[in-house]
PDB file of N, CA and C in Angstrom:
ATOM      1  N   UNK A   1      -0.256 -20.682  17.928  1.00  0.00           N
ATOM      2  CA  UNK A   1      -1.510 -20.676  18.647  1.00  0.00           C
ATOM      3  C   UNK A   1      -1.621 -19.342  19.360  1.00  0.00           C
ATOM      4  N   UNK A   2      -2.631 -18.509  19.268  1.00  0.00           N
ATOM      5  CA  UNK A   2      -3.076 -17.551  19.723  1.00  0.00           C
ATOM      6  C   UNK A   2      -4.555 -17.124  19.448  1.00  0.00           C
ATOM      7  N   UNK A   3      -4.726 -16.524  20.898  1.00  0.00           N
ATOM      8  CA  UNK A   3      -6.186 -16.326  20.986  1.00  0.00           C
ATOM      9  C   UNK A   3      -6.197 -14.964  20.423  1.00  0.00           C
ATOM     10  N   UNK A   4      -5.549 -13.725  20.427  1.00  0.00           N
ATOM     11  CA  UNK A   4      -5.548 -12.490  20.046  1.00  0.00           C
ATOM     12  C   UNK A   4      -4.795 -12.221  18.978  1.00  0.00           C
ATOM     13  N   UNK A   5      -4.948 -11.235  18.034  1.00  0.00           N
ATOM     14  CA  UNK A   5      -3.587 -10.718  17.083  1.00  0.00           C
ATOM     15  C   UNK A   5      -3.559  -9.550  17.174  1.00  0.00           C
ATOM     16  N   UNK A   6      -2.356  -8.923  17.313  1.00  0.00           N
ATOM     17  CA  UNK A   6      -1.999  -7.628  17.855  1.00  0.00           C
ATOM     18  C   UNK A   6      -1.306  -7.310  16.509  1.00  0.00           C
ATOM     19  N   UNK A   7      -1.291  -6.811  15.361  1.00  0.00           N
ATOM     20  CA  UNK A   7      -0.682  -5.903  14.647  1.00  0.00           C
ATOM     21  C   UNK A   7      -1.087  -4.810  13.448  1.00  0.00           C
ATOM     22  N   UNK A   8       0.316  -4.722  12.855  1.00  0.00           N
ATOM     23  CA  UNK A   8      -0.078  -3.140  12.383  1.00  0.00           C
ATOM     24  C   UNK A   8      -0.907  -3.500  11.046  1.00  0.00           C
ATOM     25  N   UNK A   9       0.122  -2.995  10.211  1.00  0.00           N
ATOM     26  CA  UNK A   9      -0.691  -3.136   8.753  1.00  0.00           C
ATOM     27  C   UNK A   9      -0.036  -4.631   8.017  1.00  0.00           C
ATOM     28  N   UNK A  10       0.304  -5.621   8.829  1.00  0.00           N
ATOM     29  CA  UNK A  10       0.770  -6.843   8.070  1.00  0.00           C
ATOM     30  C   UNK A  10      -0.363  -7.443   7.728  1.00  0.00           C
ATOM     31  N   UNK A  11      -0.080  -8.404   6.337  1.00  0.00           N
ATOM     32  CA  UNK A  11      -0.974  -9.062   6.274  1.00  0.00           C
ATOM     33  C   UNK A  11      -1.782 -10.278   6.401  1.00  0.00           C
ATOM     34  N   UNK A  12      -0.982 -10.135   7.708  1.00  0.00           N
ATOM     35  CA  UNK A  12      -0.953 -11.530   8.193  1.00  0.00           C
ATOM     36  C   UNK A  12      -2.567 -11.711   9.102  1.00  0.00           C
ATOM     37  N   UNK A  13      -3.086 -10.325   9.027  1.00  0.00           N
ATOM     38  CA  UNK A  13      -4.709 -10.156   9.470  1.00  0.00           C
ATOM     39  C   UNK A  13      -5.477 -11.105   8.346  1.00  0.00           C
ATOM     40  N   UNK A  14      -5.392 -11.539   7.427  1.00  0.00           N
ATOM     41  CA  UNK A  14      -6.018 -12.339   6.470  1.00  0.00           C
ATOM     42  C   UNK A  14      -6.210 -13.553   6.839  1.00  0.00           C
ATOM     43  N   UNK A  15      -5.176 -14.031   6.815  1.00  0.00           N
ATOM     44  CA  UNK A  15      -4.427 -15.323   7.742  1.00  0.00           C
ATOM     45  C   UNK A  15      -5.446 -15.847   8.971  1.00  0.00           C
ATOM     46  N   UNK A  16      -5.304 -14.449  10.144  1.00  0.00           N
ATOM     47  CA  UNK A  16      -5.474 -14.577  11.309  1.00  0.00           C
ATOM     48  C   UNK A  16      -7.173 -14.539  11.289  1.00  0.00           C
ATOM     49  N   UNK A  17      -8.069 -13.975  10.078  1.00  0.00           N
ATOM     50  CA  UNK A  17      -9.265 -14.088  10.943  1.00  0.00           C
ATOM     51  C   UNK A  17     -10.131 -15.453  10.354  1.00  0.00           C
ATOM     52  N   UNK A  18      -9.154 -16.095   9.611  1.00  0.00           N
ATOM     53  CA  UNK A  18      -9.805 -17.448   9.337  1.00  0.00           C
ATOM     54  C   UNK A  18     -10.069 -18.164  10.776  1.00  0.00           C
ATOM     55  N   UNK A  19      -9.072 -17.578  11.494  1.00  0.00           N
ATOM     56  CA  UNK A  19      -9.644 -18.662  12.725  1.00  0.00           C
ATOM     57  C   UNK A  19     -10.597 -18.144  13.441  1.00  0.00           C
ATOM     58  N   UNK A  20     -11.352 -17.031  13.155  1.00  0.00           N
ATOM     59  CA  UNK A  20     -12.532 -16.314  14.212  1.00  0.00           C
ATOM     60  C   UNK A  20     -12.174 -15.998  15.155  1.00  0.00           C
ATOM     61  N   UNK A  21     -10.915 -15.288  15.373  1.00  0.00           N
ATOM     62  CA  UNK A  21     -10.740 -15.055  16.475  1.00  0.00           C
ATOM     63  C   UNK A  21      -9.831 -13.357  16.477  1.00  0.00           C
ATOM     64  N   UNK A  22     -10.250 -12.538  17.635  1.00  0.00           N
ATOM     65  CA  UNK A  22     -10.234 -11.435  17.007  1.00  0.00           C
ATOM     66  C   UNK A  22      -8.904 -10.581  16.808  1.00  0.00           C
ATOM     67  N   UNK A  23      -9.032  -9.636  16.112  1.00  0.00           N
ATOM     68  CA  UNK A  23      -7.821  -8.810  16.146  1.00  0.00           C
ATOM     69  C   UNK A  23      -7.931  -7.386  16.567  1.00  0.00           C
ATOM     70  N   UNK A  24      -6.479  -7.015  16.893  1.00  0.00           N
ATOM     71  CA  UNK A  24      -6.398  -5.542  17.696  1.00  0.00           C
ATOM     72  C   UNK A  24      -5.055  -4.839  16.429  1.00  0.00           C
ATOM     73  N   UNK A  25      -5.379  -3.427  16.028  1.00  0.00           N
ATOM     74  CA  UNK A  25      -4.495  -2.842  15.263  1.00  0.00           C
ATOM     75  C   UNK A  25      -3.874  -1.832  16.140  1.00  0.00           C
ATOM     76  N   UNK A  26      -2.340  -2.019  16.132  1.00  0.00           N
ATOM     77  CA  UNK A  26      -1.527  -1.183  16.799  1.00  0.00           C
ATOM     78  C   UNK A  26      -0.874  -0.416  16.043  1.00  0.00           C
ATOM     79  N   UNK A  27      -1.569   1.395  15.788  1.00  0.00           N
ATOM     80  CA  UNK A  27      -0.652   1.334  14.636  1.00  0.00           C
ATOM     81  C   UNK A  27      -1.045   3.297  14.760  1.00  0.00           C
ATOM     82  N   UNK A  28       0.381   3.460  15.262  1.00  0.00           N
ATOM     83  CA  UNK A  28       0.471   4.760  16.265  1.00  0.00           C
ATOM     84  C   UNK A  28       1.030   5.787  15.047  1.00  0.00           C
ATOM     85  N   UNK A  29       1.281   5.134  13.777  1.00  0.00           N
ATOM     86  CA  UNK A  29       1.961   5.538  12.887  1.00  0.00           C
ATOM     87  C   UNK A  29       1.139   6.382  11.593  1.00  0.00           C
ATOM     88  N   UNK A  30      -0.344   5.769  12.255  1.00  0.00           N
ATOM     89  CA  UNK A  30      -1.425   5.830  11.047  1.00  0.00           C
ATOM     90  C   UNK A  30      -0.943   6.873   9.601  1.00  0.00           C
ATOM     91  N   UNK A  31      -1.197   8.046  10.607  1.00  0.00           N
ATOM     92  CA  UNK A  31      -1.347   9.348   9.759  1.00  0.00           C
ATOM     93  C   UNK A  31       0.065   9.310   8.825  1.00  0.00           C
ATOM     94  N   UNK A  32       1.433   9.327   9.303  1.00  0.00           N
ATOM     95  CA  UNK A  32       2.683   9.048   8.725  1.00  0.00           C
ATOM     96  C   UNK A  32       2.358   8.002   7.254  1.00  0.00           C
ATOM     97  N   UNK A  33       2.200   7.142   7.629  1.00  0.00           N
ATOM     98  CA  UNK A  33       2.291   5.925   6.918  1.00  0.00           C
ATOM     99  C   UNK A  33       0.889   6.486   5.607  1.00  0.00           C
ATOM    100  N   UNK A  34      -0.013   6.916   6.047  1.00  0.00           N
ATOM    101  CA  UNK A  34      -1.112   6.683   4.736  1.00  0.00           C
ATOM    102  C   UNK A  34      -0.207   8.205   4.275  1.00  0.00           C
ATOM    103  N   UNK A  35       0.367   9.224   4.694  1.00  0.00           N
ATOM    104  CA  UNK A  35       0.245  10.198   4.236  1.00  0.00           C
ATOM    105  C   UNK A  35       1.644  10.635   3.111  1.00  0.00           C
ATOM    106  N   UNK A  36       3.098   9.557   4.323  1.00  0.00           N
ATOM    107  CA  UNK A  36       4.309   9.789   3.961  1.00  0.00           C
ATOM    108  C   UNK A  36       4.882   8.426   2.884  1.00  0.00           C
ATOM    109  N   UNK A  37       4.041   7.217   3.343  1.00  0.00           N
ATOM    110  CA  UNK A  37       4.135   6.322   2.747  1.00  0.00           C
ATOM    111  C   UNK A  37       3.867   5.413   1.947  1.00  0.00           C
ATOM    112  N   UNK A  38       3.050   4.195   1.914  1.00  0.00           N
ATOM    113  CA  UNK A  38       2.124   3.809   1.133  1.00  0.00           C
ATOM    114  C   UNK A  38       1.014   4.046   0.611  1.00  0.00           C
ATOM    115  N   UNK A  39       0.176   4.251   1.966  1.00  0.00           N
ATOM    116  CA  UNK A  39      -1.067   4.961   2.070  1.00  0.00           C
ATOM    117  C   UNK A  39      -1.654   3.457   2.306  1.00  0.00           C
ATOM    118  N   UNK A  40      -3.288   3.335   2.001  1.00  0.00           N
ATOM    119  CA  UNK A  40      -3.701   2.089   2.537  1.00  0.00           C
ATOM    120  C   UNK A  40      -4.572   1.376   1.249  1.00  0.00           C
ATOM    121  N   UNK A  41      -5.301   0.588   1.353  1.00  0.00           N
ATOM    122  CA  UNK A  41      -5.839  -0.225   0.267  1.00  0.00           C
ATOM    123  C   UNK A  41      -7.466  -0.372   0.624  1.00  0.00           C
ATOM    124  N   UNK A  42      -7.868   0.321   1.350  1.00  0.00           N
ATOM    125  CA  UNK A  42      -9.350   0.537   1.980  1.00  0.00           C
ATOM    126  C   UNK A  42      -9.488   1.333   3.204  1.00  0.00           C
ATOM    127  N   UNK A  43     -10.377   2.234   3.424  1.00  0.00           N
ATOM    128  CA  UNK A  43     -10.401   2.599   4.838  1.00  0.00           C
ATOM    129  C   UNK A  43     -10.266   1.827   5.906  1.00  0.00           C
ATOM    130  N   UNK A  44      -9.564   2.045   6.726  1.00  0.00           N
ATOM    131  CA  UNK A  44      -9.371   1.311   7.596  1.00  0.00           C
ATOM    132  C   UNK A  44     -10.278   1.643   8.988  1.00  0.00           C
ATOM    133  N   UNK A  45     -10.826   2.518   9.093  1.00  0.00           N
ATOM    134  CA  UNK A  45     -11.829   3.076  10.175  1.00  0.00           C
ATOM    135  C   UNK A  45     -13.365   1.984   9.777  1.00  0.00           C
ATOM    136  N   UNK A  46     -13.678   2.081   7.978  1.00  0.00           N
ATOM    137  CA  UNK A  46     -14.598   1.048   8.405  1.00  0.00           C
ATOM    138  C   UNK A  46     -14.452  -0.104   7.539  1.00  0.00           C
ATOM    139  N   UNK A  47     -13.816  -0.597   7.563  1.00  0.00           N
ATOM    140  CA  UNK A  47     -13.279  -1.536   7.092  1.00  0.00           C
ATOM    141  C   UNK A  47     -12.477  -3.174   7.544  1.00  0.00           C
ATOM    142  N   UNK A  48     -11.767  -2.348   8.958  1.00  0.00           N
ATOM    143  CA  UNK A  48     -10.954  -3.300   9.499  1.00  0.00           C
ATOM    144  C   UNK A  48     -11.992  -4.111  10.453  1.00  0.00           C
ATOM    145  N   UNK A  49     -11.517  -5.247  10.376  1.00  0.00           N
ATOM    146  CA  UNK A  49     -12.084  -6.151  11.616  1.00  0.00           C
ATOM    147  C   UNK A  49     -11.900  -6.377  12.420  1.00  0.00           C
ATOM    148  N   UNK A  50     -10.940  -5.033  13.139  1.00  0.00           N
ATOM    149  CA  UNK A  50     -10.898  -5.371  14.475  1.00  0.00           C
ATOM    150  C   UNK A  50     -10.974  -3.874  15.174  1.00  0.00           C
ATOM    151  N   UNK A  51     -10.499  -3.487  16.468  1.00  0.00           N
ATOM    152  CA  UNK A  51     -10.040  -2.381  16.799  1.00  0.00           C
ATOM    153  C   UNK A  51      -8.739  -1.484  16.414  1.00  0.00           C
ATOM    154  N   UNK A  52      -8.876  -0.413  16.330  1.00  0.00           N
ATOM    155  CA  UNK A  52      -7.665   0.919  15.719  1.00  0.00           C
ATOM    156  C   UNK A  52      -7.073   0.944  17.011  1.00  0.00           C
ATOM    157  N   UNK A  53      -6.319   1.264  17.686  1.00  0.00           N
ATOM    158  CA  UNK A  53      -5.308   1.752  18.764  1.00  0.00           C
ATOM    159  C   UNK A  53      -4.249   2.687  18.180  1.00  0.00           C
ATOM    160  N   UNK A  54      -4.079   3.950  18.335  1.00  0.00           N
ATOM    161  CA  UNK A  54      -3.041   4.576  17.926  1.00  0.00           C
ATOM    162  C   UNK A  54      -1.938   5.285  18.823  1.00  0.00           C
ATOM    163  N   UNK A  55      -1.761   4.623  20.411  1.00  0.00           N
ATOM    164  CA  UNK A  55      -1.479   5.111  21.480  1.00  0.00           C
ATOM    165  C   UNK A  55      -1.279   3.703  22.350  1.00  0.00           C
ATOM    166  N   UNK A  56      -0.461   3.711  22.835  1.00  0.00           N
ATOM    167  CA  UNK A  56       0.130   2.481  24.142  1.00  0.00           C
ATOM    168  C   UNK A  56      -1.426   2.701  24.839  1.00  0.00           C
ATOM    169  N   UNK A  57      -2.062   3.484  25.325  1.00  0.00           N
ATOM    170  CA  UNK A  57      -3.057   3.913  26.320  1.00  0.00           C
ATOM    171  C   UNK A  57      -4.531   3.201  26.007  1.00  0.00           C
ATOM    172  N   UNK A  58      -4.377   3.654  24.425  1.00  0.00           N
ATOM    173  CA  UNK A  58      -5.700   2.753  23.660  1.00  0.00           C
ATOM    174  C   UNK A  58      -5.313   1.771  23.621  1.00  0.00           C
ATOM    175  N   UNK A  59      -3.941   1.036  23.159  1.00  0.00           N
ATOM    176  CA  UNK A  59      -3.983  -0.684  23.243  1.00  0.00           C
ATOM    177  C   UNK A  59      -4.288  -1.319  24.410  1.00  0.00           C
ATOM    178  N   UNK A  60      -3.674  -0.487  25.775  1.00  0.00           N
ATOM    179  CA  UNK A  60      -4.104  -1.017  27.337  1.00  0.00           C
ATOM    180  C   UNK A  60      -5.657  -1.530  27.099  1.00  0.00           C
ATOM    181  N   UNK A  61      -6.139  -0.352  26.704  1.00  0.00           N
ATOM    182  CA  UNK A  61      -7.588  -0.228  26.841  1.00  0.00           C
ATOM    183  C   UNK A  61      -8.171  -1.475  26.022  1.00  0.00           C
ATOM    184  N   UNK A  62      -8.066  -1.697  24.974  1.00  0.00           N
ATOM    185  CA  UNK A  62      -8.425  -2.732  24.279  1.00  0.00           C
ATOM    186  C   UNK A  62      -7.798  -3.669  24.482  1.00  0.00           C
ATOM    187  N   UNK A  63      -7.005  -4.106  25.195  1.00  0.00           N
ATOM    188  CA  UNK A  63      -6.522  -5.910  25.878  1.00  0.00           C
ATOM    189  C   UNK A  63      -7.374  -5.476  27.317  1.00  0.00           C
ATOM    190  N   UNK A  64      -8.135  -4.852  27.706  1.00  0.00           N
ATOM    191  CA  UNK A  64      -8.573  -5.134  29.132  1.00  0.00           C
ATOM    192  C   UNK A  64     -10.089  -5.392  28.395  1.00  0.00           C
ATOM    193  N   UNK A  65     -10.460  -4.357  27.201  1.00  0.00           N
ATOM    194  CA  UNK A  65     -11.832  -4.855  26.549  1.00  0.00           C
ATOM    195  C   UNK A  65     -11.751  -6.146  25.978  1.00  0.00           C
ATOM    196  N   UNK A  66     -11.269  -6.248  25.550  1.00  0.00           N
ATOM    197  CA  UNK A  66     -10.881  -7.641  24.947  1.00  0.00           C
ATOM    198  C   UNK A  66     -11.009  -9.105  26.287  1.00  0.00           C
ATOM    199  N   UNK A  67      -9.585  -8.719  27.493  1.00  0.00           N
ATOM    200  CA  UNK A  67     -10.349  -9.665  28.721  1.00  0.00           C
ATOM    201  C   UNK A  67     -11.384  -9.988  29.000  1.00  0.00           C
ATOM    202  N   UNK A  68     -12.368  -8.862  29.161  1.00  0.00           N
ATOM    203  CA  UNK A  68     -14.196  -9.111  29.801  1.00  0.00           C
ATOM    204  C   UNK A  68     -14.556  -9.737  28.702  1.00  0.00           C
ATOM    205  N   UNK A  69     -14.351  -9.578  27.623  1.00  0.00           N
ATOM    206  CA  UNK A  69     -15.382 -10.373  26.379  1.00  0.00           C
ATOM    207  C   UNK A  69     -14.510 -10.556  25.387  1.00  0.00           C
ATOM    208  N   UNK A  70     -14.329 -11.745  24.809  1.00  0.00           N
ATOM    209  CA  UNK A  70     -13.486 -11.949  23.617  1.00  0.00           C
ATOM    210  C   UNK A  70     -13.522 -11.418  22.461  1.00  0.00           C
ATOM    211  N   UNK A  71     -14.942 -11.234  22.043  1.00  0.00           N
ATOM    212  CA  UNK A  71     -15.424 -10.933  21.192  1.00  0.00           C
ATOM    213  C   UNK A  71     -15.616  -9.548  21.016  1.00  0.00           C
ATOM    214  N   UNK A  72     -15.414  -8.738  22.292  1.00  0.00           N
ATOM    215  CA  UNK A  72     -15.802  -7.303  22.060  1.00  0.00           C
ATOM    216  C   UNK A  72     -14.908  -6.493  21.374  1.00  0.00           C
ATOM    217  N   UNK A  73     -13.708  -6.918  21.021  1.00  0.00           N
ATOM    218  CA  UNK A  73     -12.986  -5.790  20.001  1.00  0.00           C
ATOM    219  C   UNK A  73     -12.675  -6.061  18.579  1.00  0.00           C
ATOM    220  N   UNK A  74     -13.520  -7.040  18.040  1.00  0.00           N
ATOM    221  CA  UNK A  74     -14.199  -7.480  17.151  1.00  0.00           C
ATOM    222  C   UNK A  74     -15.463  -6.040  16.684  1.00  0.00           C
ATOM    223  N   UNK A  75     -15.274  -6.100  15.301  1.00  0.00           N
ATOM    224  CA  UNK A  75     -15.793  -4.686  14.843  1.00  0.00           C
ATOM    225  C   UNK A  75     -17.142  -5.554  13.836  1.00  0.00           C
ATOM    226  N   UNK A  76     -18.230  -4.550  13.342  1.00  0.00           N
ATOM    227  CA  UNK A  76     -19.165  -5.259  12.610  1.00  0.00           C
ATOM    228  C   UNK A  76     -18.967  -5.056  11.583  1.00  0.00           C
ATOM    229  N   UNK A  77     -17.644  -5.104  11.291  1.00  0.00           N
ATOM    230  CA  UNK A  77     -17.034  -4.985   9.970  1.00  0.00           C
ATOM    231  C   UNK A  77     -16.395  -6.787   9.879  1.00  0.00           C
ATOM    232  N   UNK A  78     -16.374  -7.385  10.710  1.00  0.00           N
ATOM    233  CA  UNK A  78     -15.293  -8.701  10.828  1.00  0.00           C
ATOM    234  C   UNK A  78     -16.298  -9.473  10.187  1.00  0.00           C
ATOM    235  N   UNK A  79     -17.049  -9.752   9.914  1.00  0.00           N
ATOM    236  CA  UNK A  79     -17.661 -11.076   8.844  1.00  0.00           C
ATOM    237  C   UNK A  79     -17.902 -10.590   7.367  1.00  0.00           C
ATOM    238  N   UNK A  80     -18.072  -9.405   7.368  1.00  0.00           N
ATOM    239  CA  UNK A  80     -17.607  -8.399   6.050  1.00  0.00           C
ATOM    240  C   UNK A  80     -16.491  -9.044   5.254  1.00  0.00           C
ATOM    241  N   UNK A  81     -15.287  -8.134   6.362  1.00  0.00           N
ATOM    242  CA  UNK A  81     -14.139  -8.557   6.055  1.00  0.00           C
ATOM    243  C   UNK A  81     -13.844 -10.158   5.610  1.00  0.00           C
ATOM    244  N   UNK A  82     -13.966 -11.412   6.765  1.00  0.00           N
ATOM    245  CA  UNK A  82     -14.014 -12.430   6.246  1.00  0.00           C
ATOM    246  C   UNK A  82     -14.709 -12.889   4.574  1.00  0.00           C
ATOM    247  N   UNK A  83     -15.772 -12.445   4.382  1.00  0.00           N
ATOM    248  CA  UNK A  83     -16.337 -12.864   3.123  1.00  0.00           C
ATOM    249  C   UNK A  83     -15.754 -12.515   1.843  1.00  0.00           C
ATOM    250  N   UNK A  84     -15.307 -10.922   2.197  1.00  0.00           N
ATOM    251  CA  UNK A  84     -14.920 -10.574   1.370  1.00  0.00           C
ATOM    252  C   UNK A  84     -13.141 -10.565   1.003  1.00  0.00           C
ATOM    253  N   UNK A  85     -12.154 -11.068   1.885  1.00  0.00           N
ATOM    254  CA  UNK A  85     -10.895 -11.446   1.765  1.00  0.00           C
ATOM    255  C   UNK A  85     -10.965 -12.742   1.773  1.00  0.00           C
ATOM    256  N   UNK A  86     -11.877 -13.530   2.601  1.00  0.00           N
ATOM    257  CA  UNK A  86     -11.060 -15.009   2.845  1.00  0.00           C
ATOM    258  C   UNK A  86     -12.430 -16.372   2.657  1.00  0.00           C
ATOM    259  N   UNK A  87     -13.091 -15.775   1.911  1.00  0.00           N
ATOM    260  CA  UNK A  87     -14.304 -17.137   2.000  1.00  0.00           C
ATOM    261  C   UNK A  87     -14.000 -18.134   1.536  1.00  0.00           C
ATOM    262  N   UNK A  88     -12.939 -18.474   0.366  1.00  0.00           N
ATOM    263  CA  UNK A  88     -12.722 -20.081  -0.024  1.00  0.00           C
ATOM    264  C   UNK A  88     -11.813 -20.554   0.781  1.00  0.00           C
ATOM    265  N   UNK A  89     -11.345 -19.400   1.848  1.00  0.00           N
ATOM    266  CA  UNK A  89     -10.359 -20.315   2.610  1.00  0.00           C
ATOM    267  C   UNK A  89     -10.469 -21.123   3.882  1.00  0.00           C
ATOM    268  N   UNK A  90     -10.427 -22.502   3.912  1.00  0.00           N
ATOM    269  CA  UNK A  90     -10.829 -22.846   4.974  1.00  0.00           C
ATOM    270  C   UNK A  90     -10.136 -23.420   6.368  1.00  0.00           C
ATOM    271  N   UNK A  91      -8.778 -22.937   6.175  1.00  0.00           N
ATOM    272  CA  UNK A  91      -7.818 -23.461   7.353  1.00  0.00           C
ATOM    273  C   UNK A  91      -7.076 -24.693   7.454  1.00  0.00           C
ATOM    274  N   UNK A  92      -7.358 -24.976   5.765  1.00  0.00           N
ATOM    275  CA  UNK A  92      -6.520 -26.476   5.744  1.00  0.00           C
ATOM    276  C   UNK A  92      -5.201 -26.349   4.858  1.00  0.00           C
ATOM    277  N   UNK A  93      -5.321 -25.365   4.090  1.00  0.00           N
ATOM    278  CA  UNK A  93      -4.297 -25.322   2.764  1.00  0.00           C
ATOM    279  C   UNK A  93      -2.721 -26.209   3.266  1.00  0.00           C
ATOM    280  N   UNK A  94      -2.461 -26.437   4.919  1.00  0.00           N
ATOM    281  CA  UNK A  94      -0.693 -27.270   4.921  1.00  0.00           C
ATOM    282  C   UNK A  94      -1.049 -28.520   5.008  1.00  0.00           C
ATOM    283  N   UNK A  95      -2.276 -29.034   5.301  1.00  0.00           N
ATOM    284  CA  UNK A  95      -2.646 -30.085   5.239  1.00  0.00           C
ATOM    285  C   UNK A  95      -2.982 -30.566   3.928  1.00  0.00           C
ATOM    286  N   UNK A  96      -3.907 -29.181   3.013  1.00  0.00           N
ATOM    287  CA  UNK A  96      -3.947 -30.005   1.692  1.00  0.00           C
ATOM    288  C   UNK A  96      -2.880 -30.456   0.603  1.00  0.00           C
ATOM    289  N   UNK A  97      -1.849 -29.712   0.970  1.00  0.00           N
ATOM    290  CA  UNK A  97      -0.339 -29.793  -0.028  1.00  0.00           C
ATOM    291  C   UNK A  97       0.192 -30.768   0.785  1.00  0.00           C
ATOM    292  N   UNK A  98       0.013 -31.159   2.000  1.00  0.00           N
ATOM    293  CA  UNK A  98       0.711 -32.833   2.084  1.00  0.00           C
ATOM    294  C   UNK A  98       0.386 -33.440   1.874  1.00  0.00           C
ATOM    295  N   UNK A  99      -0.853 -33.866   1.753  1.00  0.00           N
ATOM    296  CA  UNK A  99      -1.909 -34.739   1.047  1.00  0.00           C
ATOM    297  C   UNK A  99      -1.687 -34.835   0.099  1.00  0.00           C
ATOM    298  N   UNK A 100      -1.834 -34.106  -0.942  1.00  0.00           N
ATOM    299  CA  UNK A 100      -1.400 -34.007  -2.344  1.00  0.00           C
ATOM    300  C   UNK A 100       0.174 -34.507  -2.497  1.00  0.00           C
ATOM    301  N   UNK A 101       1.280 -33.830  -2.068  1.00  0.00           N
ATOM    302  CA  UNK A 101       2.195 -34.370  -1.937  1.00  0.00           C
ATOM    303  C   UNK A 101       2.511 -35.585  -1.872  1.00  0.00           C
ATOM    304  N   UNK A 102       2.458 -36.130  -0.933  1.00  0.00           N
ATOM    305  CA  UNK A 102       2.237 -37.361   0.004  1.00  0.00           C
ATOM    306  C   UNK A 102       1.780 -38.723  -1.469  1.00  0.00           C
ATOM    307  N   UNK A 103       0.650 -37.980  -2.216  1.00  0.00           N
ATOM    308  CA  UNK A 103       0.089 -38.929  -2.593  1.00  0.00           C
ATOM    309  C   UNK A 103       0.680 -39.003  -4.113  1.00  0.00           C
ATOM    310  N   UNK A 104       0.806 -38.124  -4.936  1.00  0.00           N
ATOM    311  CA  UNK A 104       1.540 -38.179  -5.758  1.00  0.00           C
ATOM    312  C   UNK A 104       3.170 -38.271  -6.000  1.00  0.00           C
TER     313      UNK A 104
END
């Protein structure tokens, strides 16, 4: 249970915005990582559904934006994103494999 998600490039942001609720990217590494390492799978400037932070200073900043309004570090990219990663998913899938389980 959590009201916020704080991380980098996991993909556990897929996961997390089925529940509508927003996310913050901490990820101080950016330039390293797209340049030395993987690189990325979409822009992430407009793309992501939540806020970039690349500095302890910007994450402060975005958990105090985030306090006044829940919704404000939420990007108008986040129902984008939802449609286009996660629309058949609807937050039941451990419930539907016990069910199924269960019954067969």
């Amino acid at each position: 249970v959590s009201d916020l998600l704080i991380t980098d490039y996991s993909s556990c942001m897929f996961d997390f915005v089925i529940t509508n609720r927003p996310v913050i990217y901490f990820i101080p590494d950016k330039e390293a990582y797209n340049e030395d390492m993987r690189g990325f799978y979409f822009p992430m400037a407009t793309q992501m559904p939540g806020e970039l932070a690349t500095t302890q200073a910007e994450l402060v900043q975005l958990l105090k934006k985030w306090q006044e309004d829940n919704e404000a570090v939420k990007t108008d990219y986040y129902n984008q994103f939802k449609l286009k990663f996660t629309e058949l998913e609807i937050g039941q899938a451990a419930k539907q494999v016990t069910l199924k389980v269960l019954k067969d």
